[in-house]
N, C-alpha and C. Protein backbone atom coordinates (compact mmCIF):
# COMPACT_ATOMS: atom_id res chain seq x y z
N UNK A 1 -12.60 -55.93 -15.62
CA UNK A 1 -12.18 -54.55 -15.70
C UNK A 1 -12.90 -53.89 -16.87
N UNK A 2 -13.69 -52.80 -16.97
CA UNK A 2 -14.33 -51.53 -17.53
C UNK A 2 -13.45 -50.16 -17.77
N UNK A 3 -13.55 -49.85 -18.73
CA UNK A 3 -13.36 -48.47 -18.94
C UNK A 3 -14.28 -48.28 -19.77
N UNK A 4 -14.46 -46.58 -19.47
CA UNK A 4 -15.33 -45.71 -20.22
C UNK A 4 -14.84 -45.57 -21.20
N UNK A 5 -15.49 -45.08 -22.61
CA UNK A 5 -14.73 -44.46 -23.53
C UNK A 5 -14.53 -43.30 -23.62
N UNK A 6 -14.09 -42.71 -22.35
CA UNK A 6 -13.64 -41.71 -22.28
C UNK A 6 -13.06 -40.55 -23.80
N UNK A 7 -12.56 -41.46 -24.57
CA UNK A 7 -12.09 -40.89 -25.67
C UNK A 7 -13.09 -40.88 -26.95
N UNK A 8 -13.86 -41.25 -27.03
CA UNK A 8 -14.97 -40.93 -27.64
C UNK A 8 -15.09 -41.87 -28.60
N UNK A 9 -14.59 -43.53 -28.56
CA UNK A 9 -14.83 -44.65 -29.06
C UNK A 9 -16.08 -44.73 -29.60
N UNK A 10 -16.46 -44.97 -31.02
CA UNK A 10 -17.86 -45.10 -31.19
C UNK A 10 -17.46 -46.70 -31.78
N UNK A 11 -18.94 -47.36 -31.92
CA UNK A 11 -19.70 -48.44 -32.33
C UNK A 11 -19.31 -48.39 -33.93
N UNK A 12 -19.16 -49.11 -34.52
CA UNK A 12 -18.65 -49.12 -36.14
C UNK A 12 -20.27 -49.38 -36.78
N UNK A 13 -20.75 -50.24 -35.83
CA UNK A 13 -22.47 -51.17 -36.13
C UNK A 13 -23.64 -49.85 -35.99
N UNK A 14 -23.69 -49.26 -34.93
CA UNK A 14 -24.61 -48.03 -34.71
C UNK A 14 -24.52 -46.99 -34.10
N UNK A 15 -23.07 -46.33 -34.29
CA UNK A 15 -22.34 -45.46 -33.83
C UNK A 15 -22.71 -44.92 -32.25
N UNK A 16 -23.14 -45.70 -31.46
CA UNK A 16 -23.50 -45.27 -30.17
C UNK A 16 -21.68 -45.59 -29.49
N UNK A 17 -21.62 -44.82 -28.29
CA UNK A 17 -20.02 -45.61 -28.02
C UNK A 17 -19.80 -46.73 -27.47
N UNK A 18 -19.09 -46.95 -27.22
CA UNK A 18 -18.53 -48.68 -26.79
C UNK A 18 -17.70 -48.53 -25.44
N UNK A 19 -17.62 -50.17 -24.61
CA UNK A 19 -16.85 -49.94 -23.90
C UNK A 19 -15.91 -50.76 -23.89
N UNK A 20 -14.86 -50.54 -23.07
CA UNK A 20 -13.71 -51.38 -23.21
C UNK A 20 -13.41 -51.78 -22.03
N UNK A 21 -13.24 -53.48 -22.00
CA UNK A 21 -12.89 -54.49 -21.13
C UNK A 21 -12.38 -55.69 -21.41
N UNK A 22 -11.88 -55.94 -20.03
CA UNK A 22 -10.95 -57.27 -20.19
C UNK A 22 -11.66 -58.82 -19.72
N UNK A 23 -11.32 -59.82 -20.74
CA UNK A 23 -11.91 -61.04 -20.13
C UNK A 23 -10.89 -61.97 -19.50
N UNK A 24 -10.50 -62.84 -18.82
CA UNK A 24 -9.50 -63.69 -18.68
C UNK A 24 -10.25 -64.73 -18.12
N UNK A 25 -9.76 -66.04 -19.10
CA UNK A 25 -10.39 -67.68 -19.21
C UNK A 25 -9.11 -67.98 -18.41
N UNK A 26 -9.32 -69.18 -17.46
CA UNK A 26 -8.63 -69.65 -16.55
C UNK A 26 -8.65 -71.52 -16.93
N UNK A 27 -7.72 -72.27 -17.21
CA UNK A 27 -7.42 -73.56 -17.74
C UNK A 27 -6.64 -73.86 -16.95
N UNK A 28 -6.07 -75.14 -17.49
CA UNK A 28 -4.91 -76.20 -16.73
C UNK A 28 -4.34 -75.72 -17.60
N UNK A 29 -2.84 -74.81 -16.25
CA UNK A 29 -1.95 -74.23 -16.98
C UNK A 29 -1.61 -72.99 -17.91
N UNK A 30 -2.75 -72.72 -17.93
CA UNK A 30 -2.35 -71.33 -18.81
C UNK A 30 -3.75 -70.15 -18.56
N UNK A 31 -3.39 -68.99 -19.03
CA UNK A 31 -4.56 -67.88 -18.79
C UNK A 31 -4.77 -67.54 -19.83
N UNK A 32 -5.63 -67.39 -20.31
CA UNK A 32 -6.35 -66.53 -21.63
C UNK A 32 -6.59 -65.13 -21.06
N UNK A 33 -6.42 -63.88 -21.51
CA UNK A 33 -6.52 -63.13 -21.46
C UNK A 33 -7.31 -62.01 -22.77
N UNK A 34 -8.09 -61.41 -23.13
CA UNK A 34 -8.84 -60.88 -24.01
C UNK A 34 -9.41 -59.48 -23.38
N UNK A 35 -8.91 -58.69 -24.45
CA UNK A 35 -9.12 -57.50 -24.35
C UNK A 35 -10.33 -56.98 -25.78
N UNK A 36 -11.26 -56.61 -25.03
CA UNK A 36 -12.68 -56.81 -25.85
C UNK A 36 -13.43 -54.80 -26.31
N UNK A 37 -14.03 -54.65 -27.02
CA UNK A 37 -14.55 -53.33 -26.90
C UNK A 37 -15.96 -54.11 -27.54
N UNK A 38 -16.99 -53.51 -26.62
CA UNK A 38 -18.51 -53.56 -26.82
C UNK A 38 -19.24 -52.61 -26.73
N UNK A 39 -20.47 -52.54 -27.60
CA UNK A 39 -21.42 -52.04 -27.44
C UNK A 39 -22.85 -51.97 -26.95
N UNK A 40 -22.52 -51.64 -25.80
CA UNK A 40 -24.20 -51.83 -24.52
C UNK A 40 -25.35 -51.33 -25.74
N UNK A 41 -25.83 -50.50 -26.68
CA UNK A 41 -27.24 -50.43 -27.19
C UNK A 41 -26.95 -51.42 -28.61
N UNK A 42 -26.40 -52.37 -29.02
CA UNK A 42 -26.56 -53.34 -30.09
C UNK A 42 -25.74 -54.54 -29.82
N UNK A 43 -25.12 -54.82 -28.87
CA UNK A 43 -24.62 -55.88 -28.99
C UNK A 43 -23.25 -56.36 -29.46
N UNK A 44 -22.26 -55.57 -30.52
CA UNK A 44 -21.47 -55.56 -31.11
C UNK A 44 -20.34 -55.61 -30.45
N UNK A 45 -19.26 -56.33 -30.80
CA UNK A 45 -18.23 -56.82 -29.85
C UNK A 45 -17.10 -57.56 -30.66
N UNK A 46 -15.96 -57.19 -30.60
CA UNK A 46 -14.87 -57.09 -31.38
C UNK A 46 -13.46 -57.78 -30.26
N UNK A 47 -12.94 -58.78 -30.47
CA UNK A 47 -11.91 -58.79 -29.52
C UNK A 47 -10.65 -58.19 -30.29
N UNK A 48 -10.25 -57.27 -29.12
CA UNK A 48 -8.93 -56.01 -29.88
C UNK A 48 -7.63 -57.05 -29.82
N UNK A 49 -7.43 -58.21 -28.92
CA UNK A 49 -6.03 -58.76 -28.48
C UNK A 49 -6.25 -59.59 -27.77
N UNK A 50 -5.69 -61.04 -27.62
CA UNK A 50 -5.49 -62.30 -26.74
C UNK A 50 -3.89 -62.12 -26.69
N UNK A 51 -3.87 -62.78 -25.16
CA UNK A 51 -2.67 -63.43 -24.56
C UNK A 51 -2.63 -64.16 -23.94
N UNK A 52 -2.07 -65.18 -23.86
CA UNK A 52 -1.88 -66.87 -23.65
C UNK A 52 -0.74 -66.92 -22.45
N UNK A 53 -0.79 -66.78 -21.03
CA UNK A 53 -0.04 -67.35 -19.84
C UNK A 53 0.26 -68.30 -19.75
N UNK A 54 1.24 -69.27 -19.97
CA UNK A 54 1.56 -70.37 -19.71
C UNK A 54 2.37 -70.73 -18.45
N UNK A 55 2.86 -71.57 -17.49
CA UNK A 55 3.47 -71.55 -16.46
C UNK A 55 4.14 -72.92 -17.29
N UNK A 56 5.89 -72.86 -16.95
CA UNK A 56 6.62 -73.51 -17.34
C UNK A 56 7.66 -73.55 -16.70
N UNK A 57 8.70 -74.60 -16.48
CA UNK A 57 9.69 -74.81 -15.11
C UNK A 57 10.47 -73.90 -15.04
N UNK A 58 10.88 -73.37 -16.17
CA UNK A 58 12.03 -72.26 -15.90
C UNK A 58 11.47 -71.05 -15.96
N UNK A 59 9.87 -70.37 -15.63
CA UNK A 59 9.36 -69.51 -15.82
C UNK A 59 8.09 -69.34 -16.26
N UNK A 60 7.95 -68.28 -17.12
CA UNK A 60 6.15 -68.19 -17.75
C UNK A 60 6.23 -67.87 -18.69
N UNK A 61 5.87 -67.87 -20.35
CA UNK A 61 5.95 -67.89 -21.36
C UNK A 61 4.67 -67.21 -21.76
N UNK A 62 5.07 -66.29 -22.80
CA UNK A 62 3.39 -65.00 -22.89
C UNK A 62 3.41 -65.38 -24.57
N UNK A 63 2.37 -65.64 -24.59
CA UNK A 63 2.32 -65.81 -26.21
C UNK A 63 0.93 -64.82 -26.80
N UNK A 64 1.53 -63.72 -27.73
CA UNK A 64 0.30 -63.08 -28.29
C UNK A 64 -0.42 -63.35 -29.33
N UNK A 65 -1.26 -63.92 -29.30
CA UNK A 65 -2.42 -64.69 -30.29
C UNK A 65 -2.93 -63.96 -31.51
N UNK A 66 -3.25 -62.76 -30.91
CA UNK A 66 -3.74 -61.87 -31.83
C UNK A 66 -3.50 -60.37 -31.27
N UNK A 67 -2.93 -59.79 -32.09
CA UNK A 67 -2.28 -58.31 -32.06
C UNK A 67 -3.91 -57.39 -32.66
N UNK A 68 -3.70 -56.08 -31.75
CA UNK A 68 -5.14 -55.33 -32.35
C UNK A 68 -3.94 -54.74 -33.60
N UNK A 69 -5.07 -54.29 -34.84
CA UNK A 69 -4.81 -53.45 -35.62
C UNK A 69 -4.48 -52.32 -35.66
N UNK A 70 -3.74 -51.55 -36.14
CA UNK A 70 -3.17 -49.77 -35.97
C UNK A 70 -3.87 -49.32 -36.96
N UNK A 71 -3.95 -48.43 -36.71
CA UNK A 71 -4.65 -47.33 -38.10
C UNK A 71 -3.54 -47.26 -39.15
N UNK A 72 -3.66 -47.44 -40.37
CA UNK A 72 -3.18 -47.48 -41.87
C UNK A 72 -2.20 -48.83 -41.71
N UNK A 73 -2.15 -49.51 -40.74
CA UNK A 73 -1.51 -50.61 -41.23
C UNK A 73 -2.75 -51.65 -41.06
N UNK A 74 -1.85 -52.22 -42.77
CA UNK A 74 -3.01 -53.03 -43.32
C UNK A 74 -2.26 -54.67 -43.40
């Protein structure tokens, strides 16, 4: 999955904009999920957030790996 940066996302590396997409790694038992923003003219690439699918008997268990950052929280 792609999105535009519609909102006018720039590149931190060479201020061209970036785009934003999702990766998901597939294992025994669980999904990786990664939500990524890149930049098509340098290369630059930042993962914003992982989430971890697990399948377990009484259900599915979501574990967030890494939370993206908010603006002023530090």
């Amino acid at each position: 999955m792609t999105l535009s940066s519609a909102d006018g996302a720039r590149c931190p590396a060479c201020g061209k904009r970036v785009t934003y997409y999702g990766e998901v790694e597939l294992s025994n038992g669980y999904k990786l999920a990664r939500y990524v923003i890149k930049c098509k003219a340098c290369g630059y690439r930042k993962v914003l957030q992982e989430v971890i699918l697990r399948k377990r008997d009484d259900g599915i268990a979501v574990e967030v790996v890494k939370l993206p950052s908010l603006r002023g929280n530090k």
